[in-house]
Each structure stands twice: as structure tokens, then as C-alpha cells.
Protein backbone atom coordinates (compact mmCIF):
# COMPACT_ATOMS: atom_id res chain seq x y z
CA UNK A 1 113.84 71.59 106.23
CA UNK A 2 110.22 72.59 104.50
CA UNK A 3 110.09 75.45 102.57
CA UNK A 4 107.47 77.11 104.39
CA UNK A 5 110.12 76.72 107.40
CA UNK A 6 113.11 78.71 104.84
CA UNK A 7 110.49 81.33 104.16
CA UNK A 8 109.26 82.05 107.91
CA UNK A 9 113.37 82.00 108.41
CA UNK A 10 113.63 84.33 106.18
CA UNK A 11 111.41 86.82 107.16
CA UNK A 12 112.41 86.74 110.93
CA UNK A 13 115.82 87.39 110.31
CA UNK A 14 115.04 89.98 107.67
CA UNK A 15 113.02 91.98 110.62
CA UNK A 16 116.48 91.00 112.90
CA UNK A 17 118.02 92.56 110.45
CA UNK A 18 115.96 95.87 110.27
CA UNK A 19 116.14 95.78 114.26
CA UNK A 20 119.49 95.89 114.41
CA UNK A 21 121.68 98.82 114.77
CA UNK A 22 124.28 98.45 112.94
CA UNK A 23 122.91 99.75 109.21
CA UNK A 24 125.07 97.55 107.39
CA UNK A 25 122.30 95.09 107.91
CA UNK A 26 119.79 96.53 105.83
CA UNK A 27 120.86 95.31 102.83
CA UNK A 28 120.19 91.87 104.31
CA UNK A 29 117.44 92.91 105.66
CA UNK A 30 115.61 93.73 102.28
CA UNK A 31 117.21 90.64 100.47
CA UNK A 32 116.12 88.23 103.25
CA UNK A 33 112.15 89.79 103.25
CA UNK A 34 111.83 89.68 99.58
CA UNK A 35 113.67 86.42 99.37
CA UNK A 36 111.10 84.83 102.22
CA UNK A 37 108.16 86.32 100.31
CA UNK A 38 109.39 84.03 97.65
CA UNK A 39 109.53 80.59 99.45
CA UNK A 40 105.72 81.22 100.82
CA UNK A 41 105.00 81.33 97.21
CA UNK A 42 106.91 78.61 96.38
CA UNK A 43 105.18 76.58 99.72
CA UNK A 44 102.16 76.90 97.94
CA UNK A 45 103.35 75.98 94.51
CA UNK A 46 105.09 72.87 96.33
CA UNK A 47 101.52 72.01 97.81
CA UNK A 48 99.32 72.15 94.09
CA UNK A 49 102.29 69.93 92.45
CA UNK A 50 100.90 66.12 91.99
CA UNK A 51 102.28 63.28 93.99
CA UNK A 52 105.51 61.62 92.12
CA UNK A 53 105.67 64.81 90.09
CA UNK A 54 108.97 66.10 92.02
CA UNK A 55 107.32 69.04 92.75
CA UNK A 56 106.73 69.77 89.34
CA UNK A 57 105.55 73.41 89.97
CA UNK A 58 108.17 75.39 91.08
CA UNK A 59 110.90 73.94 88.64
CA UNK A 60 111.56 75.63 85.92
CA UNK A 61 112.25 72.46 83.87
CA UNK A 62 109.04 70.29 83.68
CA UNK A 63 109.18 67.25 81.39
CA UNK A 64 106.61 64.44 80.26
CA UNK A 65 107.05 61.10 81.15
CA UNK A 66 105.40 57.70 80.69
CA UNK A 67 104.09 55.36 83.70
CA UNK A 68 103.91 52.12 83.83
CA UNK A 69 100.33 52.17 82.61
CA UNK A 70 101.75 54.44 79.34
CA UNK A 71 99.67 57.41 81.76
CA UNK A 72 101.50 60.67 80.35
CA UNK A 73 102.63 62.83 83.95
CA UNK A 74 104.76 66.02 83.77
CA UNK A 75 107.68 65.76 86.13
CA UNK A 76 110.06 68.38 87.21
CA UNK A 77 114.11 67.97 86.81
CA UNK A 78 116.86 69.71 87.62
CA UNK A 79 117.43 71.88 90.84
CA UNK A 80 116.23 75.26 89.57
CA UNK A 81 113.11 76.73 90.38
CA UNK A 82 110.92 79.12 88.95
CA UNK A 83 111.88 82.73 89.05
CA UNK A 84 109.32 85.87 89.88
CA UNK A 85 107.62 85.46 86.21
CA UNK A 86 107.26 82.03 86.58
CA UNK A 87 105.64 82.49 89.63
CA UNK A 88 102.78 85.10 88.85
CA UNK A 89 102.46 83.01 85.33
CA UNK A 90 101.90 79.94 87.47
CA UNK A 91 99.74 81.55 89.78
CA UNK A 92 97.57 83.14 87.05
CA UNK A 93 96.43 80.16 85.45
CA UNK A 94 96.02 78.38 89.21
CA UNK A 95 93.97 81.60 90.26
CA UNK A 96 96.00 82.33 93.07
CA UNK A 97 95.73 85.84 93.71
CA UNK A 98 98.71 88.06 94.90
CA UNK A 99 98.89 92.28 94.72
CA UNK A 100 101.63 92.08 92.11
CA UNK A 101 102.04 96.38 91.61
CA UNK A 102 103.02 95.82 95.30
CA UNK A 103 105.18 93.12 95.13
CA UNK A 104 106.92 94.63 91.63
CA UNK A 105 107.25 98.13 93.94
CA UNK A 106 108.85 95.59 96.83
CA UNK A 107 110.89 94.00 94.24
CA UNK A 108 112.24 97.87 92.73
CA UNK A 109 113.05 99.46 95.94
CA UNK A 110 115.05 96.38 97.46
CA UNK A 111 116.84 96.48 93.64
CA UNK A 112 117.30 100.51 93.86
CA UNK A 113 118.64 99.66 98.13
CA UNK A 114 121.31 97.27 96.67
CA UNK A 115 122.68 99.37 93.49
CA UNK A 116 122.00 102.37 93.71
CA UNK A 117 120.88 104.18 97.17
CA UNK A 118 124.23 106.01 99.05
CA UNK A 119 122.22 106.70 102.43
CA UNK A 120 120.33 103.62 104.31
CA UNK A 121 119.11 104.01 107.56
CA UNK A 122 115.95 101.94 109.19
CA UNK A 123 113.80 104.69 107.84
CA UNK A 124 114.91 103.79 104.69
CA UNK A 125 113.19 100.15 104.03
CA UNK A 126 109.69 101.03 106.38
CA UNK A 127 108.16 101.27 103.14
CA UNK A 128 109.33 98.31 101.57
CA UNK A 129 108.41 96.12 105.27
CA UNK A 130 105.08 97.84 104.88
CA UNK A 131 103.88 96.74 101.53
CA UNK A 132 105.71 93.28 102.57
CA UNK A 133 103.33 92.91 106.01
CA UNK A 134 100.37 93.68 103.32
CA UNK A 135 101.55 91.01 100.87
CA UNK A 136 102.55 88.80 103.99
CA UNK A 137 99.39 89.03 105.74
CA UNK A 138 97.43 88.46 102.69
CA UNK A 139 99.28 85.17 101.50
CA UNK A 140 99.25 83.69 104.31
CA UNK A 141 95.49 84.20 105.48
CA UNK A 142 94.41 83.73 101.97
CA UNK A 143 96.21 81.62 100.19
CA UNK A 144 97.85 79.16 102.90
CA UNK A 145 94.75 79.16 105.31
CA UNK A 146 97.19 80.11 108.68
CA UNK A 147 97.51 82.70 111.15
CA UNK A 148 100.74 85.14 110.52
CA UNK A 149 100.93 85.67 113.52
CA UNK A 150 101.20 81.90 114.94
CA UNK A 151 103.35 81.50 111.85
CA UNK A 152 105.64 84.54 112.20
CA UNK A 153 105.68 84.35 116.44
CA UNK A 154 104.36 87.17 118.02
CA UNK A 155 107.28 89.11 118.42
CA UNK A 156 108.30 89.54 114.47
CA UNK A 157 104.20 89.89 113.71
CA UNK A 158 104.68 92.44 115.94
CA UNK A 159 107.46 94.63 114.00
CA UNK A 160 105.52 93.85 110.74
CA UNK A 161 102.33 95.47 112.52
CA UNK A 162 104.37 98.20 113.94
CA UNK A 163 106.34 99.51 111.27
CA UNK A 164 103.47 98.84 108.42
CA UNK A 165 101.48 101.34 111.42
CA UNK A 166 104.24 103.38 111.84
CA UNK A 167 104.52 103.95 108.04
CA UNK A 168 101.29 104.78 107.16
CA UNK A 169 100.88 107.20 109.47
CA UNK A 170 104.31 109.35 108.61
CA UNK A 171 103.37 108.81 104.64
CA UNK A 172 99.66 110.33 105.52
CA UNK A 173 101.66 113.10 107.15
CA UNK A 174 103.88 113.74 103.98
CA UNK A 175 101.40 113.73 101.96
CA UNK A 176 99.41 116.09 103.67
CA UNK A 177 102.09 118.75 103.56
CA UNK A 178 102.35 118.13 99.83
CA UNK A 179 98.43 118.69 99.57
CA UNK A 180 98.95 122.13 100.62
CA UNK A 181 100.78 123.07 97.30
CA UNK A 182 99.63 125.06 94.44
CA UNK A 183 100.38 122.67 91.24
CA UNK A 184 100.20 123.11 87.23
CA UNK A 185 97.92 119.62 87.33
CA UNK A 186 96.93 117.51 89.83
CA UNK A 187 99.05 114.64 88.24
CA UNK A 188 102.39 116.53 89.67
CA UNK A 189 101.07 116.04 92.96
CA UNK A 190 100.56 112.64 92.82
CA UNK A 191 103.99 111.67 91.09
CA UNK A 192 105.44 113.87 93.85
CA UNK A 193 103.74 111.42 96.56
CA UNK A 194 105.30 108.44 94.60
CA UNK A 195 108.56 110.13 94.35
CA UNK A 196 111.41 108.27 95.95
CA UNK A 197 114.29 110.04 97.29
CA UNK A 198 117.26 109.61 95.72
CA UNK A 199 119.60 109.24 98.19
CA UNK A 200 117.99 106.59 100.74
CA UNK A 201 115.06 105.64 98.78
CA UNK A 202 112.50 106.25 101.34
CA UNK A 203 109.19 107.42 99.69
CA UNK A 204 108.43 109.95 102.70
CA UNK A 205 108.56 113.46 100.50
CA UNK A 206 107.24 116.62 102.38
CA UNK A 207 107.56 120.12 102.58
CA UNK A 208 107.07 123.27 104.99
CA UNK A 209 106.43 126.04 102.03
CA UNK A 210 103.25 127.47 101.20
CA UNK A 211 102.11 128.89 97.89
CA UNK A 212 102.78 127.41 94.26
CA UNK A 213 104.81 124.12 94.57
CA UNK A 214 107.09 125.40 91.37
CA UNK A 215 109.16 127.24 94.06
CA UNK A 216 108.79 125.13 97.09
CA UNK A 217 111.62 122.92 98.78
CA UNK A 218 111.14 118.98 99.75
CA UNK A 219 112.40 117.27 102.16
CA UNK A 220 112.70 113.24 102.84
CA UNK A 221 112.09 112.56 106.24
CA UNK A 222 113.74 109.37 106.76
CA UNK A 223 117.35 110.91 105.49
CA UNK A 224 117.20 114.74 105.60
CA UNK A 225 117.92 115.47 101.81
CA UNK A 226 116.15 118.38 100.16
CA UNK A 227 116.07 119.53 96.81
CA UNK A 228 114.05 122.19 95.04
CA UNK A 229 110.93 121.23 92.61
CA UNK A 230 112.80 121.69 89.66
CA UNK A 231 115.61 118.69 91.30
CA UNK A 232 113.12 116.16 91.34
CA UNK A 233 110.32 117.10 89.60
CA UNK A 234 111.17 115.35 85.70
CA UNK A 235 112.66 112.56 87.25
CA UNK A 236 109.05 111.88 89.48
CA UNK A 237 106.95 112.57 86.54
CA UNK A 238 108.47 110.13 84.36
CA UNK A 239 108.64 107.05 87.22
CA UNK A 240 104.77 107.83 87.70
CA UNK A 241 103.90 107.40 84.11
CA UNK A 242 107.23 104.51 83.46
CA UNK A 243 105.05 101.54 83.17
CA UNK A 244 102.05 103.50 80.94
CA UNK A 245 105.52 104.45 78.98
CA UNK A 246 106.62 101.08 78.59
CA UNK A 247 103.31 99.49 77.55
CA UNK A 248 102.78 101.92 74.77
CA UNK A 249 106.07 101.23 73.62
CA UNK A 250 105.57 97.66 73.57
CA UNK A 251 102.04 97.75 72.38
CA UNK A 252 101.36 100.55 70.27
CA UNK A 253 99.39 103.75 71.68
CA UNK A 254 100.51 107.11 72.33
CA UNK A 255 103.51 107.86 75.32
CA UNK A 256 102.02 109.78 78.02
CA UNK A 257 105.03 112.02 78.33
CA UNK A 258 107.38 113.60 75.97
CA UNK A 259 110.22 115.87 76.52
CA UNK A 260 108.50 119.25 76.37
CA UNK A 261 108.23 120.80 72.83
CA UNK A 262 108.57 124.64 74.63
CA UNK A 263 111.26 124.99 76.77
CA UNK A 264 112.97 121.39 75.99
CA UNK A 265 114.45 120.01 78.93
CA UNK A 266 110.87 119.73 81.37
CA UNK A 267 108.51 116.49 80.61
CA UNK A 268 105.40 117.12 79.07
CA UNK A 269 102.21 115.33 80.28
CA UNK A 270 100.35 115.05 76.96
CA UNK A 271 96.95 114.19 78.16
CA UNK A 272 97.42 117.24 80.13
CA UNK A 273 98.61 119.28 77.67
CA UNK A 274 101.31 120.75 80.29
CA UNK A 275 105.05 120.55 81.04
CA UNK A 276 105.86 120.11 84.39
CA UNK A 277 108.73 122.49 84.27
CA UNK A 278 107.90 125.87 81.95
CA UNK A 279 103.88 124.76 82.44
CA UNK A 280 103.74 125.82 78.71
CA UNK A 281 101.22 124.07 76.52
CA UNK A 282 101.76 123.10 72.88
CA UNK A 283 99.06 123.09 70.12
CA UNK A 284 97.70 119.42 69.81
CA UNK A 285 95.01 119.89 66.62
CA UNK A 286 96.90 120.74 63.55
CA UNK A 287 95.42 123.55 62.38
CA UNK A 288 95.60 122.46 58.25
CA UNK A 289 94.18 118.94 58.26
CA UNK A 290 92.83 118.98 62.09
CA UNK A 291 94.10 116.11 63.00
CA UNK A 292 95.79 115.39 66.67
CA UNK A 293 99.48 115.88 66.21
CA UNK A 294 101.50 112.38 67.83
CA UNK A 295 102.95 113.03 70.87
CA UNK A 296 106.37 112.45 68.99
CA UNK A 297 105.61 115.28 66.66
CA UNK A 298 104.53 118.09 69.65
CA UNK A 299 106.19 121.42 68.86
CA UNK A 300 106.08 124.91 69.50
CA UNK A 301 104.19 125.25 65.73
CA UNK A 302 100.67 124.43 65.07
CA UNK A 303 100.94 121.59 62.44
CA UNK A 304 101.67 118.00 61.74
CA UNK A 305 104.68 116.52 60.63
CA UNK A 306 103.06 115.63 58.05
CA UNK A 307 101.64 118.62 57.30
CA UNK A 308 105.18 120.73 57.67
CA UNK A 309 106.54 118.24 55.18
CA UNK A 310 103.84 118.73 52.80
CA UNK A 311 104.75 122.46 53.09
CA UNK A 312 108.30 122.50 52.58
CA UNK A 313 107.77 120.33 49.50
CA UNK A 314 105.39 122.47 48.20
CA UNK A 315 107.87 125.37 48.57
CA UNK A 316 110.73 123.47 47.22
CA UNK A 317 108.57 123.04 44.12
């Protein structure tokens, strides 16, 4: 059996899955989507690796070896094939082009579904079928030359079409409602529209109040939750800025939130100069040397760390 059969497999029973009604499927479901993602990927891999090469490109293990002309060719051994980072490394340097923020988001939610989500219900993975039709779509037209649809059959194309439709449409309708808030910055708003709840997952946030968003009540569609702004609020704020987080940590540069130097327990937003929670705002020039103060060192004074220590030397002298 092909792989490009396994991944079309895949998919179809994934959206079987999704159709069915008893909601202990939709764990499957998301494992069988993602997973069928993966063979198309691999398809293509399998179709770039050189004749005689084992299909050198989606094993993890590639070694050199001699012809009988004394011709160097890189074969691939073993049975195990390249992972997700193998894949987008591979596909870099072949300049295969794939949305990866919308694959990593895939990858996340059907993680967060499996470990740590207590409420699943259909509504639950429309999001995570929606950004998979995208990818889907994409790869295939792109990448393999086909037709999803022939591919897929025109029944499954049709449930990708649907729910990506379907999806759009109620997250336009969310949003909207959030739109209608008052907020300390902008950037609430939009970690509020990436907010995921935390009980099914689904990204479908909205709310019915009026007036200044600090006292409002959400509401996930798909599962019927609500919590107040100051629930979910941190916890949004911080997934919207977790991969500018990461990468300073990793590579140097200044953390774009920081537990807020006011009232302590609300994130900051330092390029805002604004926590989320009291909307307080520290002092960011130091008003001895006037230099920016780190992130690190924010506080509800008006110098430096290194500044403050200078001081309390100078006094302990």
C-alpha cells in the first residue's frame, strides 16, 4: 500500500471519526488527521528520494555508500522515518513550502485534545479540521499537483469544505462580540481571540456584555464554559506572546511579558507598558542614569537595578 494511499486513509477516517456520534471518537479523529497530514508529506519526500536510495528522504538514518563505479550515494536504513522537524528541515532546503504556524497550532491543539482537555464534543476539533482543510488543500494542489477533491472523494472534501465554512463563519461571529469591548490595549483583544478554552479547547471565545472588557463574562460556544476576564485573561496573554517568550529566551532580547511589577500576580505587556490585570504602568527610564530598566528589573520604583545597588552601597559606606 503507497503512502499517499495511508495518508488519504487517514484523513477519511479521521472525518468518519468527527462524523460520528459517539464523542469517544474524537480523539481518533484528531490523531488520524494530523497523522494523514504527515504521510502526504512523507508522499512527497518518498517522490524527491533518488532511485536505489531506499527512499533516502524520509528516514531518519541516511548513510553513504560506494557503487560499483566507487560513485558515493546516500542510502537510507533502518525502518524509522523522519519526525515533524525532520520534515520542515527537509522541506526547507528542498523549498517545499508548507504554513508551518498552522500546522504547529494543528499539532498543539490535537496535543492539548489528548492530555489535557476534560470536555470534547464535535465543536471541539472544527478548528483544528479547519486549519487542516487549509494545509490539506494547499499540499495537495501545490505541492503534489492533484485535485483534493478527486483525491479525498467528494463526500470527505465535502466535510473538509463544510466545517472549514462552518468555522470561519462562527469564529468571525466571536470575534465580533469581542470587538465590542472596551480594553487597556488592543493586544488583550487579540490574545483574547486566540484564547483557547480550557475545558474543550475550542478557540470560539465570545461575550454578550457591553462596556470595559475588565468586567465582562466569556463564553465558549462549542462547550458552554464561562469565566470572568480576570479567569482567563493571564493565561491568554502569555500563550499570545509564548513563542516571542521563548525566542528571547533562547536568543537573547528582552521578554515581552513579565509578571507585573504593581500589583504582582497580572502579566505585564512591556512594550505596552500595561498589566493586563491592575492596567498599572511601571516607570521604564531610570530616572539617575536614563537608561531603559530590563524587563526583569520593572518595579514599582523609578531606577535600575543597577542603579538601586549603587545606592545602597553608597549608604552602606
Amino acid at each position: 500500500m503507497s503512502i499517499l494511499k495511508n495518508a488519504l486513509d487517514s484523513i477519511t477516517v479521521g472525518l468518519e471519526d468527527f462524523e460520528s456520534p459517539d464523542e469517544r471518537r474524537i480523539i481518533s479523529s484528531t490523531r488520524n488527521i494530523f497523522a494523514g497530514i504527515l504521510l502526504l508529506f512523507k508522499h512527497k519526500l518518498c517522490e524527491l528520494s533518488p532511485q536505489g536510495s531506499d527512499e533516502a528522504l524520509i528516514k531518519q538514518r541516511v548513510l553513504p555508500e560506494l557503487d560499483a563505479t566507487g560513485a558515493v550515494n546516500w542510502i537510507g536504513k533502518g525502518k524509522k522515518t523522519v519526525d515533524v522537524q525532520n520534515i520542515k528541515d527537509r522541506f526547507e532546503s528542498l523549498n517545499i513550502s508548507v504554513d508551518w504556524a498552522r500546522l504547529d497550532r494543528i499539532n498543539k491543539y490535537r496535543n492539548d485534545i489528548e492530555h489535557y482537555y476534560s470536555t470534547l464534543n464535535s465543536e471541539s476539533v472544527k478548528q483544528l479540521i479547519s486549519d487542516s482543510f487549509i494545509i490539506i488543500r494547499d499540499f495537495i494542489v501545490d505541492e503534489l499537483g492533484g485535485d483534493p477533491k478527486s483525491l479525498l472523494g467528494e463526500g470527505y472534501w465535502k466535510i473538509l469544505v463544510d466545517v472549514n465554512e462552518v468555522y470561519v463563519k462562527e469564529k468571525q461571529e466571536c470575534d465580533l462580540t469581542l470587538e465590542k469591548l472596551n480594553y487597556y490595549t488592543d493586544e488583550i483583544l487579540h490574545a483574547l481571540q486566540e484564547y483557547h478554552c480550557g475545558e474543550c479547547g475550542s478557540g470560539l471565545l465570545e461575550t454578550e456584555d457591553l462596556g470595559e472588557a475588565a468586567e465582562a463574562t466569556f463564553k465558549c460556544r462549542a462547550c458552554g464554559t464561562e469565566a470572568h476576564y480576570d479567569d482567563i485573561v493571564n493565561y491568554a496573554v502569555n500563550e499570545f506572546y509564548a513563542d516571542e517568550a521563548y525566542s528571547a529566551h533562547k536568543d537573547g532580547g528582552d521578554t515581552p511579558v513579565v509578571d507585573c511589577p504593581l500589583c504582582g500576580f497580572g502579566t505585564y505587556i512591556v512594550h505596552e507598558g500595561i498589566c493586563v490585570s491592575c492596567c498599572g504602568s511601571a516607570t521604564h527610564e531610570c530616572v539617575r542614569c536614563g537608561c531603559n530598566i530590563p524587563p526583569e528589573e520593572l518595579s514599582d520604583g523609578d531606577i535600575c537595578g543597577y542603579c538601586a545597588h549603587m545606592w545602597e552601597k553608597m549608604k552602606a559606606e
